[in-house]
C-alpha atoms as a PDB file:
ATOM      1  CA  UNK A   1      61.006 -15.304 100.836  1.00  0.00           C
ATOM      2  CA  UNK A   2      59.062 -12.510 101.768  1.00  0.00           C
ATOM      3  CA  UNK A   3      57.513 -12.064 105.353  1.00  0.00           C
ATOM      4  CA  UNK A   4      55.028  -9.659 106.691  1.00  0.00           C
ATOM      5  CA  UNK A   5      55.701  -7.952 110.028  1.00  0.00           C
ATOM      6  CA  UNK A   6      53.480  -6.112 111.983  1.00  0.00           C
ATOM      7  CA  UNK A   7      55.318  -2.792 113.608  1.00  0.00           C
ATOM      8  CA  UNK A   8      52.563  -2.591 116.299  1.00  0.00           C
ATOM      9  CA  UNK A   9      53.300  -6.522 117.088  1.00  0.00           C
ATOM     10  CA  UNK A  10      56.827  -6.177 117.071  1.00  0.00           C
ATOM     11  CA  UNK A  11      58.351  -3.208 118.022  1.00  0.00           C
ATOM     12  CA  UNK A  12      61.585  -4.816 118.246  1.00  0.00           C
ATOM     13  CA  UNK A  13      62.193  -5.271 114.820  1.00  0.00           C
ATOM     14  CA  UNK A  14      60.510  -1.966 114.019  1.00  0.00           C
ATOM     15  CA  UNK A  15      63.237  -0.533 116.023  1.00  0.00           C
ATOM     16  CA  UNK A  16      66.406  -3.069 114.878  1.00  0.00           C
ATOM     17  CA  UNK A  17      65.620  -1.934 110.945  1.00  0.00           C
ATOM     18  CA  UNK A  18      64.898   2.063 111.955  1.00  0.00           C
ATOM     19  CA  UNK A  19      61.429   1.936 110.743  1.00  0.00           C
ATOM     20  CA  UNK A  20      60.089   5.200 110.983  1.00  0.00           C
ATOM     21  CA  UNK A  21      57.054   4.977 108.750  1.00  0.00           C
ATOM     22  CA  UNK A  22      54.949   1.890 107.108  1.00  0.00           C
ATOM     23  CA  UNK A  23      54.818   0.607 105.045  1.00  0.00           C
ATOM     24  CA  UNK A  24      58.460   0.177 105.086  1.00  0.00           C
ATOM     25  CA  UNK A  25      59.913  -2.642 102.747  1.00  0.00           C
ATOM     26  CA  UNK A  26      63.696  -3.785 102.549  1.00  0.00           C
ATOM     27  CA  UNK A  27      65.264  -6.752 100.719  1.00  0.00           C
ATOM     28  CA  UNK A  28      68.083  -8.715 102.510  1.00  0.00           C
ATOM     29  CA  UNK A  29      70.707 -10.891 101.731  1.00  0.00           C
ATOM     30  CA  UNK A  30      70.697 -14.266 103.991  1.00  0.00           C
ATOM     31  CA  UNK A  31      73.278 -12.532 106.353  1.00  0.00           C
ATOM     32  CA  UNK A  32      70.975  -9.752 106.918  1.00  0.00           C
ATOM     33  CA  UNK A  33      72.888  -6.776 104.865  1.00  0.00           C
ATOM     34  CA  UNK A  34      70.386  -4.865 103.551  1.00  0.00           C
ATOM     35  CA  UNK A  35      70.629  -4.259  99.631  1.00  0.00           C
ATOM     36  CA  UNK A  36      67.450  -2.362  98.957  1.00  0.00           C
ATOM     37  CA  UNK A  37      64.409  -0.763 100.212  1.00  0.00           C
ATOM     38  CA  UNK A  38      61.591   1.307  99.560  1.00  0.00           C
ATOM     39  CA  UNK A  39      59.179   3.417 102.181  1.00  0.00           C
ATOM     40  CA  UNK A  40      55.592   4.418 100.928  1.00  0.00           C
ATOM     41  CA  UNK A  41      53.298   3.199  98.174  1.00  0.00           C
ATOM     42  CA  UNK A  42      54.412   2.149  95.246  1.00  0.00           C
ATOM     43  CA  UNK A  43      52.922   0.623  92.027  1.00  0.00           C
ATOM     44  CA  UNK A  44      53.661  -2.763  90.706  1.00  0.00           C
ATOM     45  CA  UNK A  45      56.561  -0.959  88.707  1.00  0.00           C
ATOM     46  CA  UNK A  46      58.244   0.936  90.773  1.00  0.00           C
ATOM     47  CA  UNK A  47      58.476  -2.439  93.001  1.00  0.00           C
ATOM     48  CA  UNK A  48      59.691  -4.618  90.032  1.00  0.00           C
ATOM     49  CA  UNK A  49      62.445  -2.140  89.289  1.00  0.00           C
ATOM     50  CA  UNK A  50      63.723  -1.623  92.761  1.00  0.00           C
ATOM     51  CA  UNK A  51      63.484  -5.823  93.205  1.00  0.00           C
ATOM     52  CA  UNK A  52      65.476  -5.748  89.960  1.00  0.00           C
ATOM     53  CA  UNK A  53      67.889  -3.415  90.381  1.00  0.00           C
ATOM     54  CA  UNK A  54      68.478  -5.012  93.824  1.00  0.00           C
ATOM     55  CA  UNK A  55      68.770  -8.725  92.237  1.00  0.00           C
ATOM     56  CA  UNK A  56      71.511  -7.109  89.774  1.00  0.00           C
ATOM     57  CA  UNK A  57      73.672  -6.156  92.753  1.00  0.00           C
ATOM     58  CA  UNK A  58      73.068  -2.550  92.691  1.00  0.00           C
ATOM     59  CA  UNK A  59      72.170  -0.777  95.574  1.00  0.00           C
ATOM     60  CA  UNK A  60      67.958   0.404  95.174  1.00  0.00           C
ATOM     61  CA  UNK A  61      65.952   2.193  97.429  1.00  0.00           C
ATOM     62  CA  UNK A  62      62.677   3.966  96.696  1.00  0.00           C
ATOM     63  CA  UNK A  63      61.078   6.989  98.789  1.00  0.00           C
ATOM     64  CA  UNK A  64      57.798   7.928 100.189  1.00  0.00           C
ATOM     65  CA  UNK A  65      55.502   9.662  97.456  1.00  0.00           C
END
């Protein structure tokens, strides 16, 4: 499931994850632990990998370019 949050509507959760730039994506597991994320643009590719590598088990994150 993937859901779209607006930081400027809810600072809250902006605050709960330590967003400190957008956009700012993470992938959870259903009790919340975070197993990947990636801050800043990325291409199509760069997303598929980290989704993969995430899927797989392995911990993925992806910086700001």
């Amino acid at each position: 499931m993937f859901l779209k949050i607006d930081a400027d509507e809810h600072p809250e959760v902006s605050k709960r994850f330590g967003v400190a730039g957008i956009p700012d994506a993470r992938v959870l597991e259903t009790d919340g632990t975070e197993v990947a994320r990636f801050i800043g643009f990325k291409d199509a590719s760069e997303v598929l990998g980290i989704l993969r590598a995430a899927r797989g088990g392995r911990r993925a994150s992806g910086s700001g370019r």
